[in-house]
N, C-alpha and C. Protein backbone atom coordinates (compact mmCIF):
# COMPACT_ATOMS: atom_id res chain seq x y z
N UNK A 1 17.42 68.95 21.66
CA UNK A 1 16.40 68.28 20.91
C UNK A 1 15.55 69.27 20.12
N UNK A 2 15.26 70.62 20.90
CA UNK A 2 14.70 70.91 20.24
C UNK A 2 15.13 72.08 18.92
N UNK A 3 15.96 72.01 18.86
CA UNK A 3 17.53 72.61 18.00
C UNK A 3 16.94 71.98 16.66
N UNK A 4 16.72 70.81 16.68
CA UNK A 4 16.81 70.08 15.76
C UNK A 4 15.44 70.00 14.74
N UNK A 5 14.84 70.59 15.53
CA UNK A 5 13.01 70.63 14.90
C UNK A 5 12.86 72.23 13.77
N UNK A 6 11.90 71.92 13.11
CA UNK A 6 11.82 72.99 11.99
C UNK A 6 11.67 74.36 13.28
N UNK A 7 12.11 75.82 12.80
CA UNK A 7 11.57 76.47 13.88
C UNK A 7 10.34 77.65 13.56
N UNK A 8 9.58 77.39 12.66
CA UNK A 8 8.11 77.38 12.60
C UNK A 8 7.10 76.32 13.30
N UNK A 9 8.02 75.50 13.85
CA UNK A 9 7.17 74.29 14.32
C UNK A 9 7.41 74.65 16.30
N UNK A 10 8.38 74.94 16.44
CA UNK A 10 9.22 75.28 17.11
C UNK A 10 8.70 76.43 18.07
N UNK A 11 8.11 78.01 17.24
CA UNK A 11 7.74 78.90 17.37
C UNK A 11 6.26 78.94 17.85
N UNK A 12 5.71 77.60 17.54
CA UNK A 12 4.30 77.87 18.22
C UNK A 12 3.99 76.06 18.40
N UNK A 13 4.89 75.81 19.04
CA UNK A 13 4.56 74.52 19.79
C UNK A 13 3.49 74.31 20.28
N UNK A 14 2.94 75.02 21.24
CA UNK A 14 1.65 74.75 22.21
C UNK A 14 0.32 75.04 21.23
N UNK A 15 0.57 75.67 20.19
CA UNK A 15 -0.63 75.56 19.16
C UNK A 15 -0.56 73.94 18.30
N UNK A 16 0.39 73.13 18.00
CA UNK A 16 0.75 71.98 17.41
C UNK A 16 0.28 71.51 18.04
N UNK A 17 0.96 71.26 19.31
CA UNK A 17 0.35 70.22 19.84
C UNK A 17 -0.95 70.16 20.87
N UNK A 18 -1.65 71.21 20.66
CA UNK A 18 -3.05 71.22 21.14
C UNK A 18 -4.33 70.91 20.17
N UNK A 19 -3.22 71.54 18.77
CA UNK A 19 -4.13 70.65 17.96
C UNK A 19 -3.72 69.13 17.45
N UNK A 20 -2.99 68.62 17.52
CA UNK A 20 -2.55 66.96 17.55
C UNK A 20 -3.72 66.98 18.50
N UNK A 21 -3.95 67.04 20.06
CA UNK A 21 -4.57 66.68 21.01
C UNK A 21 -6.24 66.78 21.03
N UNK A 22 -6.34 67.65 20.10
CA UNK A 22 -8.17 67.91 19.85
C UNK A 22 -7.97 66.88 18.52
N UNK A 23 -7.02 66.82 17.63
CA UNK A 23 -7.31 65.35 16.74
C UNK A 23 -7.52 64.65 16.63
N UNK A 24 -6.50 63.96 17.98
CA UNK A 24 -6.92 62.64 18.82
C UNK A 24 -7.96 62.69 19.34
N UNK A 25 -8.26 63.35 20.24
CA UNK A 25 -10.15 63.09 20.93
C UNK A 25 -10.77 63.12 19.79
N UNK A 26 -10.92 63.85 18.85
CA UNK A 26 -12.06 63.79 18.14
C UNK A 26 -11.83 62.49 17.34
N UNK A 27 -10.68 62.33 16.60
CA UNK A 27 -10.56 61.05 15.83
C UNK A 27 -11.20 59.83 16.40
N UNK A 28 -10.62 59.47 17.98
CA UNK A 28 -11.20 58.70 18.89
C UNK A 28 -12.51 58.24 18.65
N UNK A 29 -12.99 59.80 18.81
CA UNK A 29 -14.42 60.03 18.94
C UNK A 29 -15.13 59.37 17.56
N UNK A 30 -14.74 59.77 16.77
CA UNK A 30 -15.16 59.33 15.32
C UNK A 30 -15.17 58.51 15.04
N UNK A 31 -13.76 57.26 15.20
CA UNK A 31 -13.85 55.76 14.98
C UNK A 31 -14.49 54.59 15.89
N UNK A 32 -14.58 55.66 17.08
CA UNK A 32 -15.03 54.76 17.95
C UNK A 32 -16.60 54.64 18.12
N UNK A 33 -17.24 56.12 17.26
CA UNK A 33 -18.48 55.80 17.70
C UNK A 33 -19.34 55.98 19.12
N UNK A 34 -20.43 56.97 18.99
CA UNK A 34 -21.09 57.26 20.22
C UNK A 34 -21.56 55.71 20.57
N UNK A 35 -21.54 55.74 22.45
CA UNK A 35 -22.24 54.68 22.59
C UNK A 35 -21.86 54.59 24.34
N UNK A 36 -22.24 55.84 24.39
CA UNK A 36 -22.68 56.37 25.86
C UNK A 36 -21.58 56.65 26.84
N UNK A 37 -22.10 55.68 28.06
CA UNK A 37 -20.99 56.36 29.28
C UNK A 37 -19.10 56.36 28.88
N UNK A 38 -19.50 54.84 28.59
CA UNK A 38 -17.83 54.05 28.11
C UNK A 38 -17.27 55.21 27.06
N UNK A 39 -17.69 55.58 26.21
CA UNK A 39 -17.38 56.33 25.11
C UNK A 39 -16.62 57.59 25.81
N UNK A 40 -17.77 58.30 26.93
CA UNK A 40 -17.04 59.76 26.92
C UNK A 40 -16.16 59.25 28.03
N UNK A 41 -16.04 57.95 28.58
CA UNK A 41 -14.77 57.73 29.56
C UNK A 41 -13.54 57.67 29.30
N UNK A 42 -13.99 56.69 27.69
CA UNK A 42 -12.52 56.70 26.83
C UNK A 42 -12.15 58.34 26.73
N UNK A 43 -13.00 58.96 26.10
CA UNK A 43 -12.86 60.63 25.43
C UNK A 43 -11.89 61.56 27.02
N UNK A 44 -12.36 61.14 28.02
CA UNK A 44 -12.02 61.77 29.24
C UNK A 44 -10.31 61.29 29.56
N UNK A 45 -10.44 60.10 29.59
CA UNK A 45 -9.03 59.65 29.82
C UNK A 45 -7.85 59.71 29.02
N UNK A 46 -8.73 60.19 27.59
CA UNK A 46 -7.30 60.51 26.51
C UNK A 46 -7.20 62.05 26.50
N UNK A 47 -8.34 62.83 26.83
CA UNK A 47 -8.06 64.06 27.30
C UNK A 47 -6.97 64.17 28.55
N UNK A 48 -7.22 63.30 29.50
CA UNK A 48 -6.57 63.69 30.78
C UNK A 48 -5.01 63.04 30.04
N UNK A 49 -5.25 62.11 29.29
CA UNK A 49 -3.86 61.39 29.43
C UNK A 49 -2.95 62.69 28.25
N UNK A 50 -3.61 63.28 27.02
CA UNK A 50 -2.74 64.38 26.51
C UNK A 50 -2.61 65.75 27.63
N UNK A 51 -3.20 65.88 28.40
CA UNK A 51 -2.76 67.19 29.24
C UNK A 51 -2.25 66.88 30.05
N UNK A 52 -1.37 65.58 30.56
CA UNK A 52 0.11 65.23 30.89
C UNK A 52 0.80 65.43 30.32
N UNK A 53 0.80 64.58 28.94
CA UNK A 53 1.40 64.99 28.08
C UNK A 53 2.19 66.39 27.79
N UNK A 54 0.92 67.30 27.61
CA UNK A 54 1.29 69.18 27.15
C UNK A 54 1.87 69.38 28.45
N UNK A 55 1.71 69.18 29.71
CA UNK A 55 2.00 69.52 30.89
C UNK A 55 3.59 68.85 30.96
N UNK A 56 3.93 67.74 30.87
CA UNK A 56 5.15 67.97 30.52
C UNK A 56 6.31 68.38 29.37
N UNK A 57 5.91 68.43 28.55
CA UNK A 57 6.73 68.96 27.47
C UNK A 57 6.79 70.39 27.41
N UNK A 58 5.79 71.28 28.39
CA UNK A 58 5.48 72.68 28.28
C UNK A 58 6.55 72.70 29.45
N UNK A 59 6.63 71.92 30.52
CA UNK A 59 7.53 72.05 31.72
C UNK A 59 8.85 71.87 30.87
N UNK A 60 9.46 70.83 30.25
CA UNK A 60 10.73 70.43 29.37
C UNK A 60 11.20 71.49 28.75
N UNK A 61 10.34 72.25 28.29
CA UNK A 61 10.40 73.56 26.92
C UNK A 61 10.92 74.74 27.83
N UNK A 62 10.16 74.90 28.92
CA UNK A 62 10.52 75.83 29.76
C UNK A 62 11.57 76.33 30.80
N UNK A 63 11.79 74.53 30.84
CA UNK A 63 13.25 74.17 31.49
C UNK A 63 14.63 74.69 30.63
N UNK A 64 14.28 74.72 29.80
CA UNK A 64 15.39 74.82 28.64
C UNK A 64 15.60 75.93 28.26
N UNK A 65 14.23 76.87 28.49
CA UNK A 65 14.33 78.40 28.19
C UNK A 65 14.97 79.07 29.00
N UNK A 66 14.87 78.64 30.51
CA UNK A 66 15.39 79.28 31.73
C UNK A 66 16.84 78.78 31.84
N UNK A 67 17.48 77.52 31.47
CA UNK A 67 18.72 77.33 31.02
C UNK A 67 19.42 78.05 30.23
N UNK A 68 19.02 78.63 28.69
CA UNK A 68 19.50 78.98 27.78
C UNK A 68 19.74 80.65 28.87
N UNK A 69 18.71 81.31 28.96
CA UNK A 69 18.45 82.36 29.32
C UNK A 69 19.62 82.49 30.59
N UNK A 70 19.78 81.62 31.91
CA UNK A 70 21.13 81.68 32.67
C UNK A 70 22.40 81.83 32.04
N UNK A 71 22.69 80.89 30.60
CA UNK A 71 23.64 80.87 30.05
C UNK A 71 23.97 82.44 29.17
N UNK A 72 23.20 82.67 29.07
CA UNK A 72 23.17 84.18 27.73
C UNK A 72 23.37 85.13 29.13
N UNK A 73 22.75 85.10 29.94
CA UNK A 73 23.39 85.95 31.05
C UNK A 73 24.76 86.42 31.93
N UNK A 74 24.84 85.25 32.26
CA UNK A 74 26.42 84.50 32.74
C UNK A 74 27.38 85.13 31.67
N UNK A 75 27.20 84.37 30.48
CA UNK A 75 28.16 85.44 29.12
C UNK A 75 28.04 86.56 29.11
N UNK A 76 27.13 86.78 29.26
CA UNK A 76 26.91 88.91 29.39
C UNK A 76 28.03 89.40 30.30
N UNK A 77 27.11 88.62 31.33
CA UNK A 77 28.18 89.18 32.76
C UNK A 77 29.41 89.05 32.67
N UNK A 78 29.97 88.01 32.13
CA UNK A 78 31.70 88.01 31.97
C UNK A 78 32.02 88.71 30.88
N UNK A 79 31.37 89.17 30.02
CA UNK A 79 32.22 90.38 28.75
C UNK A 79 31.75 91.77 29.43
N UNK A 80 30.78 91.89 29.91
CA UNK A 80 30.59 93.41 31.16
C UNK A 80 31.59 93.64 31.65
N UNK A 81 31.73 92.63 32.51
CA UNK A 81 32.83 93.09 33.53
C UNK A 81 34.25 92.90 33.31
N UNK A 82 34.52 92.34 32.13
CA UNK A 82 35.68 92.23 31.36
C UNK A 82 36.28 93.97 31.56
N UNK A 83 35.12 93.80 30.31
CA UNK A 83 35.09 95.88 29.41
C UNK A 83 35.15 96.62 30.66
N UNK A 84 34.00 96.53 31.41
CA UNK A 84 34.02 97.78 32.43
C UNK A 84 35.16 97.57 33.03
N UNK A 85 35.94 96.84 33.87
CA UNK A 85 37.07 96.61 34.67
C UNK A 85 38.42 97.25 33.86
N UNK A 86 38.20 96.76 32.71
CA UNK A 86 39.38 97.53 32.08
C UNK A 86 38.87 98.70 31.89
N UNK A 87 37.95 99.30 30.85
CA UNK A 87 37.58 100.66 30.59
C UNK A 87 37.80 101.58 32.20
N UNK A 88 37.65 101.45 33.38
CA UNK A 88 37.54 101.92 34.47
C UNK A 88 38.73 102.38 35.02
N UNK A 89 39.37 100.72 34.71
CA UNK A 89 41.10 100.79 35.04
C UNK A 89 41.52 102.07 34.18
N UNK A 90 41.55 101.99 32.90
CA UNK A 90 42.14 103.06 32.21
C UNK A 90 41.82 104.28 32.83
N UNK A 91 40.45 104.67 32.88
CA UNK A 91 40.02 106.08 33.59
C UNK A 91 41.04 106.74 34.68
N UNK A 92 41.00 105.39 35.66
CA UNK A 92 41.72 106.11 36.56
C UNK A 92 42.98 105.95 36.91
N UNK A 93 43.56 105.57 35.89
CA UNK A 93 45.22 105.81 35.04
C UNK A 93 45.03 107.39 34.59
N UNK A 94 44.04 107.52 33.72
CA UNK A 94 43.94 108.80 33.38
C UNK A 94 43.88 109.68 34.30
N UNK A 95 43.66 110.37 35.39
CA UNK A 95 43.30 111.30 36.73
C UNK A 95 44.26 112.08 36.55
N UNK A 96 43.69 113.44 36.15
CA UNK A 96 44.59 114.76 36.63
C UNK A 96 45.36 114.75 38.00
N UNK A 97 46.63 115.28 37.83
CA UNK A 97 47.06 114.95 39.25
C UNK A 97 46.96 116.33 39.77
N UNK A 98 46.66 116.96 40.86
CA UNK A 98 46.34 118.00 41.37
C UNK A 98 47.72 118.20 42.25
N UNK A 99 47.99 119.44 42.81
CA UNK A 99 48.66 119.71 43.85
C UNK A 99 48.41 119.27 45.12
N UNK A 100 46.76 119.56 45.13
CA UNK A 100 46.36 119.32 46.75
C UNK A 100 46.16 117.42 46.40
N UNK A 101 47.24 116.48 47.10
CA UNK A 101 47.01 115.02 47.43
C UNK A 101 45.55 115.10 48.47
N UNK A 102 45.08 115.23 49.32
CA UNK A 102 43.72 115.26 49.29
C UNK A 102 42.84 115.56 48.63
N UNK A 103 42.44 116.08 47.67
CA UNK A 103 41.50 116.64 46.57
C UNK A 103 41.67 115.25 45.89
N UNK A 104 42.91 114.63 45.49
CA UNK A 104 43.03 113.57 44.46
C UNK A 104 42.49 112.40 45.04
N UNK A 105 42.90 112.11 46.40
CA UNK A 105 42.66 111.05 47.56
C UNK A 105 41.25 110.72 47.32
N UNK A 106 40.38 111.58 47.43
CA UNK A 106 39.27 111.99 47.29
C UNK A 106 38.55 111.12 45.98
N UNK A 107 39.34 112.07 44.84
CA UNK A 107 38.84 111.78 43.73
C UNK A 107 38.81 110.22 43.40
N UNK A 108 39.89 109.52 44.06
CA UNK A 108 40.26 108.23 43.29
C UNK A 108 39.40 107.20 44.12
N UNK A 109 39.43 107.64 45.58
CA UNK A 109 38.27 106.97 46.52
C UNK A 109 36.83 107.29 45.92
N UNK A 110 36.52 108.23 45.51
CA UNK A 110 35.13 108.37 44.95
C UNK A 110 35.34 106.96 43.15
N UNK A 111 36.23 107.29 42.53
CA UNK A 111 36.47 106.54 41.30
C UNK A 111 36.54 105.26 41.59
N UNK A 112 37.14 104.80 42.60
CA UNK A 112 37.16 103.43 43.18
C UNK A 112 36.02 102.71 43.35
N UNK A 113 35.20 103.52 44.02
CA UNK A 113 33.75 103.45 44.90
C UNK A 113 32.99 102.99 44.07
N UNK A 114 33.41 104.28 42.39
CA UNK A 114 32.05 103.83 41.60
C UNK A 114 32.41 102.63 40.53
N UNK A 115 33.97 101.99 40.50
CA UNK A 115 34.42 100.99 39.86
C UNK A 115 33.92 99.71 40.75
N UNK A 116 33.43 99.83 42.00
CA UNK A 116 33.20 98.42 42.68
C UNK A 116 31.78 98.42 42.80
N UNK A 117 31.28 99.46 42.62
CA UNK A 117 29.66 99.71 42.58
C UNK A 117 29.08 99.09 41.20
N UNK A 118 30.14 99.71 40.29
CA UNK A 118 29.54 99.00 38.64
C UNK A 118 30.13 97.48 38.24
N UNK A 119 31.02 97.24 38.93
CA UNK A 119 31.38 95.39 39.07
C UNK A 119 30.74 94.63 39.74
N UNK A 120 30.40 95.39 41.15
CA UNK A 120 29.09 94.73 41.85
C UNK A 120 27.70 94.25 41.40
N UNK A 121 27.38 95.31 40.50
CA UNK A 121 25.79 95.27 39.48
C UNK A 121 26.29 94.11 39.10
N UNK A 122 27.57 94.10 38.19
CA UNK A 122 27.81 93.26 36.49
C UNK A 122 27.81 91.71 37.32
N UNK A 123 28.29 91.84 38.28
CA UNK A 123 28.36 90.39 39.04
C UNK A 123 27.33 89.71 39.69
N UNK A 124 26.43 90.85 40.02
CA UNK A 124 25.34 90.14 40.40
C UNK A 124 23.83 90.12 38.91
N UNK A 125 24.33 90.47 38.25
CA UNK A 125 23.50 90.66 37.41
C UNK A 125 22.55 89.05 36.84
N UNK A 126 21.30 89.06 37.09
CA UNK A 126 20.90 88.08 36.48
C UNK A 126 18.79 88.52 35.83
N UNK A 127 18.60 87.38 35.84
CA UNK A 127 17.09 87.63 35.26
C UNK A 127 16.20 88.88 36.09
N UNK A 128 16.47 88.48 37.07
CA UNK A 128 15.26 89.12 38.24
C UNK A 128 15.91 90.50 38.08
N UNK A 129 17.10 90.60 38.35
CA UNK A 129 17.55 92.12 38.39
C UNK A 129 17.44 93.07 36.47
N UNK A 130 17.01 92.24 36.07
CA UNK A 130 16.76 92.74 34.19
C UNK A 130 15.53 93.35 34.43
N UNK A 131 15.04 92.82 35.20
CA UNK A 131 13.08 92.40 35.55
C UNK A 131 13.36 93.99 36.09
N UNK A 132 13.37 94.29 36.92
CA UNK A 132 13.91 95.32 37.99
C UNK A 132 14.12 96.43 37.98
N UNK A 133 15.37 96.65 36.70
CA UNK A 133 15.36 97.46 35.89
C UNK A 133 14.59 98.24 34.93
N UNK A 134 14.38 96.72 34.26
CA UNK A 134 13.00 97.38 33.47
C UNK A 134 11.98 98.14 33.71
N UNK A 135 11.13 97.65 35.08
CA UNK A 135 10.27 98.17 35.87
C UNK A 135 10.49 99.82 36.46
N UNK A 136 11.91 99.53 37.03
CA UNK A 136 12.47 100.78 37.21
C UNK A 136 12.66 101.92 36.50
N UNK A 137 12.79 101.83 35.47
CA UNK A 137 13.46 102.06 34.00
C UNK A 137 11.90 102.30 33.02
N UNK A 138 11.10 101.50 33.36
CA UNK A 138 9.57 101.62 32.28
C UNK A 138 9.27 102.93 31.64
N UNK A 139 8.88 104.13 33.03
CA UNK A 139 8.31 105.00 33.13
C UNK A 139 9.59 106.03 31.89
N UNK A 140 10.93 106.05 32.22
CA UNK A 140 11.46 106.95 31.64
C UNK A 140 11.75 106.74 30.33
N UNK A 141 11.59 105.19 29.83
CA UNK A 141 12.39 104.54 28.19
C UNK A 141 10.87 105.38 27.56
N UNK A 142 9.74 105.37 28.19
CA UNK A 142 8.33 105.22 27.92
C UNK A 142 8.20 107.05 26.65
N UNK A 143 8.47 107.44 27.97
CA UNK A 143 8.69 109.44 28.12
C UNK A 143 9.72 109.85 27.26
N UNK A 144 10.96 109.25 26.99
CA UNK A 144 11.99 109.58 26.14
C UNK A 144 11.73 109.18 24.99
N UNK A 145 10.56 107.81 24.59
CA UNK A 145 10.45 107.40 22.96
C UNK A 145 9.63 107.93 22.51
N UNK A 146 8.43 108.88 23.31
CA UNK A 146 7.39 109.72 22.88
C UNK A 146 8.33 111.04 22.50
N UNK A 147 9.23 111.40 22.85
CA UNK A 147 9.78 112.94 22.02
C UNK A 147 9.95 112.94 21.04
């Protein structure tokens, strides 16, 4: 639905429609005329009745963000682990073969280790662990863009 809306309108929704919602009270207010308690009861109940309103469509909007956002993830994760699984595979097609079979044993158990370690991330990869990263990650992106 909301695909379909201009996306300047789109881009600052909760400013639209907060001002639709101060339009209405005040319009209210204007045609209806001061005239005491009744007046600001009406004014109260069309307040309360638009901040259902914003309260659900801000919930709807948000629902949809956290949908889209699973979906763009999920796709990530299956072209990650596509690439890495193959790129990895190849690597260790590539492996010098040594004389000493333990030295190699070694090597391919360590290569293995770190091919199920980096499929493990790509598979579990979702919002919270982006979050995580980032956090993790803040201090050094921070220090490396100041050089």
């Amino acid at each position: 639905m909301l695909d379909r809306l201009p996306s300047p309108f789109v881009n600052h929704i909760e400013l639209w429609l907060s001002g639709v919602g101060l339009l209405l009270i005040f319009g209210v207010a204007f045609f209806m005329g001061s005239s005491g308690v009744a007046f600001w009861r009406l004014i109260a109940l069309i307040a309360v009745g638009i901040g259902i309103v914003h309260g659900f469509i801000f919930w709807a909007v948000r629902r949809r963000q956290r949908q889209v956002r699973r979906q763009s993830i999920h796709e990530i994760q299956q072209m990650l682990s596509d690439v890495l699984k193959n790129k990895l595979a190849a690597i260790s097609m590539y492996l010098p073969e040594e004389e000493n079979q333990e030295m190699v044993k070694q090597e391919l158990d360590g290569i293995r280790t770190s091919i199920e370690d980096i499929a493990g991330e790509v598979e579990n990869l979702s919002e919270e662990s982006i979050e995580g990263w980032k956090e993790h990650y803040s201090g050094a992106v921070e220090r490396t863009t100041r050089l």
